[in-house]
Protein backbone atom coordinates (compact mmCIF):
# COMPACT_ATOMS: atom_id res chain seq x y z
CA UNK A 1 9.11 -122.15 47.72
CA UNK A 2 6.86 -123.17 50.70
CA UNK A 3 3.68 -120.85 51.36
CA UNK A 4 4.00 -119.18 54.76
CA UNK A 5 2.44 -121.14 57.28
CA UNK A 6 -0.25 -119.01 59.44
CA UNK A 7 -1.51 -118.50 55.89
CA UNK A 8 -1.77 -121.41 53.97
CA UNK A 9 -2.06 -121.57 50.28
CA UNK A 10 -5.67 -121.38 48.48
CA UNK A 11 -6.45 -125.08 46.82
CA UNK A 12 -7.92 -123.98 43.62
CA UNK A 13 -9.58 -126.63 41.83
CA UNK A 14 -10.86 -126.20 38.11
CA UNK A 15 -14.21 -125.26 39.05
CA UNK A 16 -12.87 -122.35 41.58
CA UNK A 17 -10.43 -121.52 38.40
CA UNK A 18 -13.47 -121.10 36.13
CA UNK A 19 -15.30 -119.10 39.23
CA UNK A 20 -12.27 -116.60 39.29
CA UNK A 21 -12.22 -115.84 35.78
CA UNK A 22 -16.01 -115.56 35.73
CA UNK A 23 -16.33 -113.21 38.60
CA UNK A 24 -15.62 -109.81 36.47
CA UNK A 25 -17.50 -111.08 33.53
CA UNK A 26 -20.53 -111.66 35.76
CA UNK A 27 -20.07 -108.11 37.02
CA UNK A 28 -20.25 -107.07 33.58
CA UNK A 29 -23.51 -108.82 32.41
CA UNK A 30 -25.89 -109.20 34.91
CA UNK A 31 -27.19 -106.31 35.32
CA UNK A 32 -28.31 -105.45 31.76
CA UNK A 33 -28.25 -102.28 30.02
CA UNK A 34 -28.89 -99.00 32.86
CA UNK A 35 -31.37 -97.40 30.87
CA UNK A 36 -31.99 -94.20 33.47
CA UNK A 37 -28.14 -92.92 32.13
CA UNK A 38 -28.29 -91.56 28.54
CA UNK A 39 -24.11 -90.84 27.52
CA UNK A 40 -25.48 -88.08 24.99
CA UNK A 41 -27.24 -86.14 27.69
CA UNK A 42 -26.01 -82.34 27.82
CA UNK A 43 -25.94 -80.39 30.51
CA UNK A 44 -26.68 -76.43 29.83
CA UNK A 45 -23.52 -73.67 30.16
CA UNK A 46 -25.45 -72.35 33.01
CA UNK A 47 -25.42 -75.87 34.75
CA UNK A 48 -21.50 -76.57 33.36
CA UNK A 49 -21.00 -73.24 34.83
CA UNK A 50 -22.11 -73.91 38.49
CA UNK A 51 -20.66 -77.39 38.50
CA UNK A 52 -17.28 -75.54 37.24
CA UNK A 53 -17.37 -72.41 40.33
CA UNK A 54 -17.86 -75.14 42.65
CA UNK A 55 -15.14 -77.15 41.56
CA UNK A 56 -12.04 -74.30 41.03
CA UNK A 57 -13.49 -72.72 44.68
CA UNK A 58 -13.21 -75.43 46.64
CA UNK A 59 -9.27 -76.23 44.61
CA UNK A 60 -8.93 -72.70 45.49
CA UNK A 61 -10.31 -72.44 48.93
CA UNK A 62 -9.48 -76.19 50.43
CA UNK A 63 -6.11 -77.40 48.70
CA UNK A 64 -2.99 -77.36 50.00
CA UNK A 65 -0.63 -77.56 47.52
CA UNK A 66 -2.65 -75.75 44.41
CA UNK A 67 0.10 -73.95 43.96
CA UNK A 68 2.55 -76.32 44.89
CA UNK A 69 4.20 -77.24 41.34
CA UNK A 70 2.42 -74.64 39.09
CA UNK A 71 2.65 -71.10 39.97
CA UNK A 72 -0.97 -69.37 40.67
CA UNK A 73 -0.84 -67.22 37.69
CA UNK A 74 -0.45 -70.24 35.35
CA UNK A 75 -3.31 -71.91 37.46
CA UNK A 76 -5.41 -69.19 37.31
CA UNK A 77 -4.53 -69.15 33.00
CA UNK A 78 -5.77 -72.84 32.77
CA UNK A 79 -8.94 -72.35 35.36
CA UNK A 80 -10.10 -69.31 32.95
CA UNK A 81 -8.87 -70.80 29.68
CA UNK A 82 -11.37 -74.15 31.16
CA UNK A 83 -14.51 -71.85 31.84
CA UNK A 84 -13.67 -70.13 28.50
CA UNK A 85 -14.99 -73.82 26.96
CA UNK A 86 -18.23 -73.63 28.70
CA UNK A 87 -20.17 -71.61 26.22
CA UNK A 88 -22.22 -74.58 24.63
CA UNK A 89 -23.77 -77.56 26.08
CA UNK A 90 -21.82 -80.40 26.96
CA UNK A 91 -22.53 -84.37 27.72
CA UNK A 92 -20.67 -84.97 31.23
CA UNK A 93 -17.52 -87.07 29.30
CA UNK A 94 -17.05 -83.82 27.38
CA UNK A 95 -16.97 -81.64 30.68
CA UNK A 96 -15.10 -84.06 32.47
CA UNK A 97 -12.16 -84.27 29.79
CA UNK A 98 -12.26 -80.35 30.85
CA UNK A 99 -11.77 -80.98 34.14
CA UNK A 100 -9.26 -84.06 33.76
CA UNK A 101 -7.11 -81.34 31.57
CA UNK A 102 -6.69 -78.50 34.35
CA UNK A 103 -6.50 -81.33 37.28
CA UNK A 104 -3.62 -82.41 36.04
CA UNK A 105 -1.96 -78.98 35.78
CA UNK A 106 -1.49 -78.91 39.67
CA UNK A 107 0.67 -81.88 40.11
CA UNK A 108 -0.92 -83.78 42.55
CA UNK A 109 -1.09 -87.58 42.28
CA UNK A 110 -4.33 -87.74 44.64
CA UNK A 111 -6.12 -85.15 43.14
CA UNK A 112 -8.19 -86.70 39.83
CA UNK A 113 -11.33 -86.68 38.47
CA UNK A 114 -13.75 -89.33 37.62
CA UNK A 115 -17.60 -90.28 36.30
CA UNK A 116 -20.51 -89.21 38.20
CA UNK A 117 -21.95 -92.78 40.00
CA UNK A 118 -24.48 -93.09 37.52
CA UNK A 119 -21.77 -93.01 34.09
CA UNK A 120 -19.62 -96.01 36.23
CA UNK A 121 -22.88 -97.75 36.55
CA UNK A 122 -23.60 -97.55 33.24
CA UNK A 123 -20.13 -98.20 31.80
CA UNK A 124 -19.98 -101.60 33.94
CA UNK A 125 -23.22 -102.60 32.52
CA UNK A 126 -23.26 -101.42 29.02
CA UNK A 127 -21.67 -104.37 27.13
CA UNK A 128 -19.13 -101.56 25.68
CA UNK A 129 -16.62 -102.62 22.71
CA UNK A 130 -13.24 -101.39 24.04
CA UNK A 131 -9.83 -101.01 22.69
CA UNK A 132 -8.62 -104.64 22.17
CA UNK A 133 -5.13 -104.04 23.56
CA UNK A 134 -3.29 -103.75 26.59
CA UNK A 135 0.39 -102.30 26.72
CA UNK A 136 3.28 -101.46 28.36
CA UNK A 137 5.09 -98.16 28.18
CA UNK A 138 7.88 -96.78 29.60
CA UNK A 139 9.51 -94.37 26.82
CA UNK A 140 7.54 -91.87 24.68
CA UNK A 141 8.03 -93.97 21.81
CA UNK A 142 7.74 -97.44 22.96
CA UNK A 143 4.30 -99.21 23.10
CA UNK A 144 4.79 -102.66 23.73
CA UNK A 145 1.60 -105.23 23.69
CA UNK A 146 0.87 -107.16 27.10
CA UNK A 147 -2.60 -108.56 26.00
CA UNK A 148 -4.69 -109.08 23.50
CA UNK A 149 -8.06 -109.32 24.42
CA UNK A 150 -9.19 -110.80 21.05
CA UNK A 151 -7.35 -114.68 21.66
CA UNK A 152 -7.54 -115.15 17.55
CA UNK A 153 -5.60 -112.78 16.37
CA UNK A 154 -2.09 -114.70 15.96
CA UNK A 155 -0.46 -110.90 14.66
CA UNK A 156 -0.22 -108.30 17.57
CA UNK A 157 1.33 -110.74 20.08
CA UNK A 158 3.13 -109.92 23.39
CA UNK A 159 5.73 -108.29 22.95
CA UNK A 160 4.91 -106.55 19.26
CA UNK A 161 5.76 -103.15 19.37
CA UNK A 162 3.20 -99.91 18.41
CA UNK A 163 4.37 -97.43 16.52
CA UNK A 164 0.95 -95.63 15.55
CA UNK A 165 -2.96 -95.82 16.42
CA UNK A 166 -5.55 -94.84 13.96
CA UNK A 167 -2.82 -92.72 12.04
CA UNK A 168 -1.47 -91.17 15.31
CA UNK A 169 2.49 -92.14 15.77
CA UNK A 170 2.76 -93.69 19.57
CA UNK A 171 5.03 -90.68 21.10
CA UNK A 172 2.28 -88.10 20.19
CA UNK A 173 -0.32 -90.15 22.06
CA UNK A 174 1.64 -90.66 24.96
CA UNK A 175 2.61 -86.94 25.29
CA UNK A 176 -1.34 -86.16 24.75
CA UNK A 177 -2.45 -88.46 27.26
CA UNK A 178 0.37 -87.29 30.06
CA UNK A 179 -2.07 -83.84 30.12
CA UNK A 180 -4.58 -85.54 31.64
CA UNK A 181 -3.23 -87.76 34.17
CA UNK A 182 -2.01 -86.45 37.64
CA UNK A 183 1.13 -87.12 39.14
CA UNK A 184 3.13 -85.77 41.99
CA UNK A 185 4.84 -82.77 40.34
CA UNK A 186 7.17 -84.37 37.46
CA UNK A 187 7.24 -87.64 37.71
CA UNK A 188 6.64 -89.11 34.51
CA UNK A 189 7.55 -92.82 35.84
CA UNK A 190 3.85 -92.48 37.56
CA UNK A 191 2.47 -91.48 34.37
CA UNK A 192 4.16 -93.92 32.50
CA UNK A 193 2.80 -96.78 34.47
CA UNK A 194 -0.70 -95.43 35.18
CA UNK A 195 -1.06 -95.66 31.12
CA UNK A 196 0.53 -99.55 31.33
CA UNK A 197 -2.27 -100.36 34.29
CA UNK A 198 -4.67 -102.80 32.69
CA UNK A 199 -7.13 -101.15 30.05
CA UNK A 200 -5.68 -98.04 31.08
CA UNK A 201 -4.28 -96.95 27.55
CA UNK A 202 -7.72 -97.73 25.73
CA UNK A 203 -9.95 -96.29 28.20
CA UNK A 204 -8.15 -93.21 27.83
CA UNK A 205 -7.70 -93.20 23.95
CA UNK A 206 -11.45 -93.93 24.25
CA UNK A 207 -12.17 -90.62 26.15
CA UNK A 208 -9.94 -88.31 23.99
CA UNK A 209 -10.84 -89.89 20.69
CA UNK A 210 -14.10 -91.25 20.66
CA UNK A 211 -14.98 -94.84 20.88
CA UNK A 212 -14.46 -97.20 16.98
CA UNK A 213 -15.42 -100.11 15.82
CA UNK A 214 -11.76 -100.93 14.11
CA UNK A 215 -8.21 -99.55 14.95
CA UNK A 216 -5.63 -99.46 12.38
CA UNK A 217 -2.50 -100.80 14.25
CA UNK A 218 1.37 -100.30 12.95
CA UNK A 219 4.29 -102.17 14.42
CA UNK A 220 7.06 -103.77 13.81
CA UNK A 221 7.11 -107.52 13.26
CA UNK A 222 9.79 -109.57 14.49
CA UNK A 223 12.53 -108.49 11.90
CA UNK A 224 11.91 -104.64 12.35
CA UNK A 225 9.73 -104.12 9.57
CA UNK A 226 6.89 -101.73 9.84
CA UNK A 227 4.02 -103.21 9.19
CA UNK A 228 0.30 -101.90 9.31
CA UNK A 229 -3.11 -104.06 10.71
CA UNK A 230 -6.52 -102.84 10.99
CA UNK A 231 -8.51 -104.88 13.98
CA UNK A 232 -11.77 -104.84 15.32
CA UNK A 233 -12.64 -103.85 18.77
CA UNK A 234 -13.02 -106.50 21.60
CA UNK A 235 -16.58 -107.02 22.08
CA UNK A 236 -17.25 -108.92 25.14
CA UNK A 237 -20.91 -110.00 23.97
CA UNK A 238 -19.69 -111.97 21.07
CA UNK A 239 -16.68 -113.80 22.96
CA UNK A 240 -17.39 -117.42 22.86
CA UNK A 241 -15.24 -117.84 26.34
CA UNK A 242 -17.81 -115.96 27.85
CA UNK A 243 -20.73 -117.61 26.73
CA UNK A 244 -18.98 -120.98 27.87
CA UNK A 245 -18.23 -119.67 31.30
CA UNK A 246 -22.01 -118.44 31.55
CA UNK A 247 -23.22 -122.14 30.76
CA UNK A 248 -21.26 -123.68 33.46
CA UNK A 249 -22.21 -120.95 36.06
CA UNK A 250 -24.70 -122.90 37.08
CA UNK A 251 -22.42 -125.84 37.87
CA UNK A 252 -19.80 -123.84 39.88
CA UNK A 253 -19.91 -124.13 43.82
CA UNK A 254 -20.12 -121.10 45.52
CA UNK A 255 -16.65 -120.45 47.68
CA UNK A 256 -16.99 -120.95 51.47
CA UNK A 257 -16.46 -118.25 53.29
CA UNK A 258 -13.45 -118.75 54.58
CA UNK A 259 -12.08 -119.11 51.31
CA UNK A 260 -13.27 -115.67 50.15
CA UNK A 261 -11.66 -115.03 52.72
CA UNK A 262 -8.33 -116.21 51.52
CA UNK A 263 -8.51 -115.23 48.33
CA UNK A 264 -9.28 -111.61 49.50
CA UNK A 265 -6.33 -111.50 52.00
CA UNK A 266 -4.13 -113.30 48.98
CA UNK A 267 -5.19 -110.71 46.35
CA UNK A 268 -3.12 -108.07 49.05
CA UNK A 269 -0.28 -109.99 51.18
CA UNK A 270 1.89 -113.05 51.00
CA UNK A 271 4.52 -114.35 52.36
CA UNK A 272 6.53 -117.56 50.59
CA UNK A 273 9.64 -118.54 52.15
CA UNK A 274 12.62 -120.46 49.82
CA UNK A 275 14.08 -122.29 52.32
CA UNK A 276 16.79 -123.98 50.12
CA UNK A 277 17.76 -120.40 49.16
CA UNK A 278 17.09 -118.79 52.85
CA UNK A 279 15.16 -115.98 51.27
CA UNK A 280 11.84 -114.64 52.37
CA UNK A 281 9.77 -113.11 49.27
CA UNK A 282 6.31 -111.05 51.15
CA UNK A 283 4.44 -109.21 48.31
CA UNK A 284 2.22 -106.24 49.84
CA UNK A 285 -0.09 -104.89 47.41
CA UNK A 286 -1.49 -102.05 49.47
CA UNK A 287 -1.70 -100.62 52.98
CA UNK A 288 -5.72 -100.07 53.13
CA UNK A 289 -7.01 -100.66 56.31
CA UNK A 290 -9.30 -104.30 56.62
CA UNK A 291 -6.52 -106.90 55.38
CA UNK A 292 -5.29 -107.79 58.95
CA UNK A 293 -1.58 -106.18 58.20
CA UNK A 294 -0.58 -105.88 61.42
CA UNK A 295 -1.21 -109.18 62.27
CA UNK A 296 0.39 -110.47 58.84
CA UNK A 297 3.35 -108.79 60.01
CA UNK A 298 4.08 -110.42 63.78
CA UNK A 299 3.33 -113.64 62.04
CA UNK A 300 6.07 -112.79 59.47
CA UNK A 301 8.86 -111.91 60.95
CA UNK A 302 8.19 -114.02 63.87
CA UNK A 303 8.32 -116.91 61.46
CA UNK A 304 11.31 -115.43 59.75
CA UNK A 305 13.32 -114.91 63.23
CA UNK A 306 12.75 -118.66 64.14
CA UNK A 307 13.51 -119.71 60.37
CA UNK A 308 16.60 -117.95 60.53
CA UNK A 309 15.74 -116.36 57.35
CA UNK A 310 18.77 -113.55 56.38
CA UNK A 311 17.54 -112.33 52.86
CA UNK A 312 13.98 -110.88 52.47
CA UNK A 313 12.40 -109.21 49.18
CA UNK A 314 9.63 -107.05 49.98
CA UNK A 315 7.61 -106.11 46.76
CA UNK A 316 5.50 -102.90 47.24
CA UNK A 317 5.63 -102.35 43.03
CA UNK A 318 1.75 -102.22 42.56
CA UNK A 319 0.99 -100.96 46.58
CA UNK A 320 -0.90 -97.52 45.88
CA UNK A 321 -0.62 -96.76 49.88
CA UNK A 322 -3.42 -97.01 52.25
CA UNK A 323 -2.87 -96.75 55.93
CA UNK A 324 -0.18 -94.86 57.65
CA UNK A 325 -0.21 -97.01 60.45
CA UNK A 326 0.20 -99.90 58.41
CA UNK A 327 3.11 -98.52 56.71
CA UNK A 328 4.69 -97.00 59.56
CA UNK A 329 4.08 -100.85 61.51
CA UNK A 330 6.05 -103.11 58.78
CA UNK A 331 8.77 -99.84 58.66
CA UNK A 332 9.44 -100.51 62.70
CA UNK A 333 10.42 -104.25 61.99
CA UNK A 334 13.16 -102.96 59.68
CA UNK A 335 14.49 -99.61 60.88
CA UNK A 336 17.21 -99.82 62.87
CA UNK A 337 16.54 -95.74 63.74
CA UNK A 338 13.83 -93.88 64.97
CA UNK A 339 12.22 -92.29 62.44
CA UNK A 340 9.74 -89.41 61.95
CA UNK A 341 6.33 -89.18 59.04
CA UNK A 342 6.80 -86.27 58.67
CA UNK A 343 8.96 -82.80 59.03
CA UNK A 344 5.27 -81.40 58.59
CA UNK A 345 1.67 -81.92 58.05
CA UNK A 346 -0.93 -79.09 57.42
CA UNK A 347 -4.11 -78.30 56.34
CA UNK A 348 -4.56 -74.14 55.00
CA UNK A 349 -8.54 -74.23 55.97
CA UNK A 350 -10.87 -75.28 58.21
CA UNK A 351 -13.82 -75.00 55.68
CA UNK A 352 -14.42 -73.93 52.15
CA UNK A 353 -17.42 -71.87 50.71
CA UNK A 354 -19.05 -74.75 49.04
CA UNK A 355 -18.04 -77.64 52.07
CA UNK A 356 -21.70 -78.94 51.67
CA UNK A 357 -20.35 -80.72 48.25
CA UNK A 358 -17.54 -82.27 49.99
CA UNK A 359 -17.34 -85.83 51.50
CA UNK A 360 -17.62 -85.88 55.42
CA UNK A 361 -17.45 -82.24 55.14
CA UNK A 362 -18.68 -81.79 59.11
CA UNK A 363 -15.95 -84.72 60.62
CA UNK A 364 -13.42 -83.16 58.54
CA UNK A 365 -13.98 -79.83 60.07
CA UNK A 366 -14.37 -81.53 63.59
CA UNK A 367 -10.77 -83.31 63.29
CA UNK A 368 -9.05 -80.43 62.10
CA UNK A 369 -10.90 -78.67 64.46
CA UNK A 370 -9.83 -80.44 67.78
CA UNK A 371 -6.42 -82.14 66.17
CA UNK A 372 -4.66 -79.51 64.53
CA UNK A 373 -3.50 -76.44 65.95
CA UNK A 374 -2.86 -73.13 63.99
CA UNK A 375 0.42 -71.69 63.78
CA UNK A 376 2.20 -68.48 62.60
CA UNK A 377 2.33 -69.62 59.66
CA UNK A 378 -1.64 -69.66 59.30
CA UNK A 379 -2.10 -73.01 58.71
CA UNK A 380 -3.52 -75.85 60.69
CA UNK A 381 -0.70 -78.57 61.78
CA UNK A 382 -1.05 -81.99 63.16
CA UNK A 383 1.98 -81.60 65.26
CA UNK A 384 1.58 -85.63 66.36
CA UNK A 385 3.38 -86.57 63.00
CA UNK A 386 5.53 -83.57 63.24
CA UNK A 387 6.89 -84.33 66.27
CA UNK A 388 6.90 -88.07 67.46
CA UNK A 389 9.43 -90.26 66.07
CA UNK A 390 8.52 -94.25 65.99
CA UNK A 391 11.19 -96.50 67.59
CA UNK A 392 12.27 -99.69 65.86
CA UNK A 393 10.58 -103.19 67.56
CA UNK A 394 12.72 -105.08 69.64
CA UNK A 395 10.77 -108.29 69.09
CA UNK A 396 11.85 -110.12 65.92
CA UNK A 397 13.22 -106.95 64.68
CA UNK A 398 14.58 -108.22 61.19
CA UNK A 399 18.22 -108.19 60.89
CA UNK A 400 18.83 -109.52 57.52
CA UNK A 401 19.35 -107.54 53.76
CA UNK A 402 16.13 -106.76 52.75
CA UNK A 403 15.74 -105.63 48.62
CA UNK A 404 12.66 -103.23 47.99
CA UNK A 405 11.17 -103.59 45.15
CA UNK A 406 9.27 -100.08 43.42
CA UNK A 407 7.93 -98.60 40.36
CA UNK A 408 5.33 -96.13 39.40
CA UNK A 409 2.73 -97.64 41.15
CA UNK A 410 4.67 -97.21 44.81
CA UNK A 411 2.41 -94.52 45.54
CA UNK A 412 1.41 -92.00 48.97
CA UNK A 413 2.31 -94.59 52.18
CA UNK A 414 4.08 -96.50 50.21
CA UNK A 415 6.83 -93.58 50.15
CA UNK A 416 6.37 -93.10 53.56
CA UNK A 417 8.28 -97.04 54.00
CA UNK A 418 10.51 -96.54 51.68
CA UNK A 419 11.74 -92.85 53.48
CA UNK A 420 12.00 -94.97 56.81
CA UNK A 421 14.32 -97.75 55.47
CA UNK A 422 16.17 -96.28 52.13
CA UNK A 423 19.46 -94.92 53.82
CA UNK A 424 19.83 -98.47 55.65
CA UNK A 425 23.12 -100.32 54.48
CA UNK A 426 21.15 -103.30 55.18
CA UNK A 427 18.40 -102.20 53.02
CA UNK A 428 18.41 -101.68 48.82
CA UNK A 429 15.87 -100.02 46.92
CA UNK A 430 15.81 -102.19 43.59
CA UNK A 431 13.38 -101.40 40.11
CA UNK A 432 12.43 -97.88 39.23
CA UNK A 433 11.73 -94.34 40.62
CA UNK A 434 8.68 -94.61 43.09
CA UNK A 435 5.32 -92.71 41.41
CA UNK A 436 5.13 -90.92 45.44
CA UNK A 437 7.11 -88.13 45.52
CA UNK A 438 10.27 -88.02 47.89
CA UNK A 439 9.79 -84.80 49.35
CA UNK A 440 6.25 -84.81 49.69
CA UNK A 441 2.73 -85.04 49.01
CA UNK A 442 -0.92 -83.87 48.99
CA UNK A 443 -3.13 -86.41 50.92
CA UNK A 444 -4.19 -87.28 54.47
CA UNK A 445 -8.08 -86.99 54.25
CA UNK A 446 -8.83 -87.23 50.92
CA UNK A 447 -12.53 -86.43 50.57
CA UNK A 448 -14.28 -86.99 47.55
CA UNK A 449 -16.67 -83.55 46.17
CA UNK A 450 -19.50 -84.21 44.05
CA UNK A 451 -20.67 -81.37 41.66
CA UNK A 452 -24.05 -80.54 42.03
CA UNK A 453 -25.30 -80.78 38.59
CA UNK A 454 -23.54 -82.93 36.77
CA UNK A 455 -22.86 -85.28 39.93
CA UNK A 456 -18.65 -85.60 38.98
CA UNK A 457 -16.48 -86.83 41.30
CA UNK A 458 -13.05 -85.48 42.18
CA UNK A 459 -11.02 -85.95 44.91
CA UNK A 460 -9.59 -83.33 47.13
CA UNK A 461 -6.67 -84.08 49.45
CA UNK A 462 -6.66 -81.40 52.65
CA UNK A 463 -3.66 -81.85 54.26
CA UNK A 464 0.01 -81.28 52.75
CA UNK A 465 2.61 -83.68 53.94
CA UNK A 466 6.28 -82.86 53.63
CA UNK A 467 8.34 -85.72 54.11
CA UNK A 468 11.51 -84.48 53.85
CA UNK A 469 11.78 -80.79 53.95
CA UNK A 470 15.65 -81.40 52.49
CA UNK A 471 14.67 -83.19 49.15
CA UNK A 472 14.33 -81.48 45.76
CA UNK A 473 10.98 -80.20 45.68
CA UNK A 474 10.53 -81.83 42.14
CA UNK A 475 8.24 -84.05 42.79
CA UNK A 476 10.21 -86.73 41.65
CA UNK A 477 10.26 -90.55 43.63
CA UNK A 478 12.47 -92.21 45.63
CA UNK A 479 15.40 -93.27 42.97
CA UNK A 480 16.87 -97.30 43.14
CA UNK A 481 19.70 -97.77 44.06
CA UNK A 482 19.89 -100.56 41.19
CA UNK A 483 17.80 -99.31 38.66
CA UNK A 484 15.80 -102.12 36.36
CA UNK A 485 13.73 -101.22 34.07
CA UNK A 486 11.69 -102.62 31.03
CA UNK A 487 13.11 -103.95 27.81
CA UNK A 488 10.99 -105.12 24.77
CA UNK A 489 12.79 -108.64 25.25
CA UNK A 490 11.55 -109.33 28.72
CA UNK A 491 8.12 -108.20 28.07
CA UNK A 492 7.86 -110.13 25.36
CA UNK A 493 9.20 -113.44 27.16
CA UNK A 494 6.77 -112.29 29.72
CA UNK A 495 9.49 -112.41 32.64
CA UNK A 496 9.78 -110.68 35.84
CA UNK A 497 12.80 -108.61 35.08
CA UNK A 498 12.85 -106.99 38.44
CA UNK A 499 12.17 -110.06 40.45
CA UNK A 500 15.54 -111.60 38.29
CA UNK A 501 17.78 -107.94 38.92
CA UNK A 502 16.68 -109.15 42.81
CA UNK A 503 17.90 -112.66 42.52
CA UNK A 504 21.08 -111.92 41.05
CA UNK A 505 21.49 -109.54 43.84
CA UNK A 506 21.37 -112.28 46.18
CA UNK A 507 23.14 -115.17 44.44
CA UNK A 508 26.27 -112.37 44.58
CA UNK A 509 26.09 -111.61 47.82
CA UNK A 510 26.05 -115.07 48.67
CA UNK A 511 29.57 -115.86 47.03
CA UNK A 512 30.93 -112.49 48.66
């Protein structure tokens, strides 16, 4: 496969290797211990207390869809059951796995809660032993192992399947740790995946559980027997690697600029073009403004139109969203219909009682202000989205099959693409239900609030989006139209099983 042109491939040599690896490690060590955090600090009930009116008023008074997925009497059940916990001092992890809990009653993927600035400074400097494994799940009962952070142990492999942690049988976890992750109403695909995200399934164990210095593993090993392991926990101070890496710091070049650069823009979108097999393969790993999308896009099909390219896989499977104009700019190169955001797109309040905790609380108010307008319905719409529907490019407009790959990780303006182009003939949707919710979502200007006391973060989406008004109101994603999903096998031989479901595709319609 030759690397797209206008973007040519990053030269790594072993020094730049070494300099990759050792980037996150560095961020890890160099700053020491933060010894203005204490973990074990407790905040009062009459602190918890403020901290907790602030944060159900402002759900109550600001968000759109509170009641979107969970009826208010049920909300209003967990919010009292939450402040019925507040009778005793608590350490902020202990008030925030309060918080997680009811967050993820309402059912909205870009509503979550997380550390005050001063516990993420401290957990990325605090040399913390974590959870040595990384996994993949996609059932209740199947915990597969993707990584093993301690190299030496020749036992839990890729591919070894968890049945139990510390005496806990792998389907109980799972359903335990699906209370405090959000999701757009019931997609559990989302859920699923968040907990297969790197580290993802340890950090979380960590918070519900407590942190250990051994975990007693059971799987099976490779003839189906149960077996049972006790490990230790990776401890990144004592890794040899690491101390290796840190000795040849010193002899590693700094990257030029230009190829930070690169490797920045590389980390988000490529293009690489099989010409023997006239397929186009562009991976897009987000839509966040800064990466030069737009441009990446004109460049790409441009180069595709004079290639003559007729089969292009786009993979959005780990693109969280970002920018609606960037989604809605590579949807125009593929639509062959004009196409709407949005049936609507609302906000239910100007301002909330506690707006002085919220993130850009005065511009927010000043766009919904002079960019919405109220309607009998009460709430404030941006009628631009409502109303205007984007017209397909004529210039190198693609005409080709294009295959979509999604999972749970295809998330906010990421569904927005995939509404524009799904119905196409020329287009298929290939891998699993995407974690965005067809019909809609909660998003927009997502503001971040920070509690007064305890300094939490959680982030509070203010306008509701409604995609299409016609889909079930489930929250489930956009389904494949060829589904492919995990197996034991191919995570254990380490393949892209999607990727090969996308391929065979092809080679068929090739003999058609």
């Amino acid at each position: 496969m030759e690397p797209f042109k206008q973007e040519p491939a990053v030269k790594y040599t072993k020094s730049r290797v070494n300099l990759l690896i050792l980037i996150p490690i560095l961020a890890l060590y160099s700053c020491g211990m933060n010894t203005s955090f204490s973990v074990t600090k407790k905040y009062s009930p009459a602190e918890l207390k403020k901290d907790y009116e602030v944060y159900r008023e402002l759900l109550e008074d600001l968000h759109p869809s509170l009641y979107w997925y969970t009826s208010k009497d049920s909300m209003d059940m967990y919010f009292e059951d939450g402040e019925s916990q507040l009778r005793d001092s608590l350490t902020e992890l202990q008030f925030r796995k309060i918080l997680t809990y009811i967050t993820s009653k309402i059912n909205c993927g870009h509503t979550t809660v997380r550390g005050s600035k001063k516990y993420s400074r401290y957990v990325d400097t605090a040399n913390l032993k974590v959870f040595p494994l990384n996994v993949k799940t996609w059932q209740a009962d199947t915990v597969v192992v993707s990584t093993n952070l301690n190299r030496k142990d020749s036992i839990l492999r890729r591919g070894i399947v968890i049945t139990a942690v510390n005496g806990r049988p792998v389907n109980r976890l799972v359903d335990t740790m699906f209370h405090y992750l959000s999701a757009d109403g019931n997609n559990l695909t989302h859920k699923f995946q968040s907990l297969s995200n790197r580290a993802s399934f340890g950090n979380l164990l960590t918070q519900l559980y407590g942190p250990s210095n051994f975990y007693t593993i059971e799987y099976l090993d490779s003839l189906g027997n149960r077996r049972s392991i006790r490990v230790p926990a990776y401890d990144p101070s004592s890794d040899t690697t690491l101390r290796a890496l840190l000795r040849q710091a010193a002899n590693i070049p700094a990257p030029s600029p230009e190829e930070r650069r690169r490797r920045r823009l590389a980390s988000v979108r490529q293009l690489r073009i099989d010409t023997a097999n006239q397929t186009a393969f562009m991976e897009l790993n987000s839509f966040g403004r800064g990466y030069h999308l737009k441009r990446f896009y004109r460049q790409t099909f441009k180069t595709l139109n004079q290639n003559k390219i007729p089969y292009l896989v786009i993979d959005v499977r780990s693109n969280g969203g970002g920018s609606v104009s960037n989604s809605t700019s590579i949807s125009r190169f593929i639509a062959r219909q004009p196409f709407k955001i949005a049936d609507s797109l609302y906000a239910i309040r100007k301002r909330g009682r506690y707006d002085q905790y919220v993130q850009h609380h005065f511009w927010n108010r000043l766009f919904i202000n002079f960019f919405t307008k109220r309607k009998t319905d009460r709430n404030y719409h941006f009628g631009y989205f409502e109303r205007h529907y984007f017209k397909p490019r004529k210039k190198n407009h693609f005409k080709g099959k294009v295959y979509v790959l999604t999972g749970g990780n295809s998330f906010s303006a990421t569904t927005l693409f995939v509404h524009a182009v799904h119905e196409q003939k020329n287009v298929i949707i290939v891998g699993e239900e995407t974690g965005g919710a067809a019909y809609g979502n909660s998003a927009w200007l997502i503001p971040d609030v920070t509690l007064p006391k305890t300094k939490i973060r959680f982030r509070l989406p203010l306008f509701r989006l409604v995609i299409n008004k016609n889909a079930p109101k489930d929250g489930s994603g956009f389904q494949p139209e060829v589904s492919s999903t995990p197996t034991v096998e191919a995570i254990r031989r380490n393949k892209d099983f999607k990727m090969e479901t996308v391929l065979n595709l092809i080679k068929a319609d090739k003999v058609k």
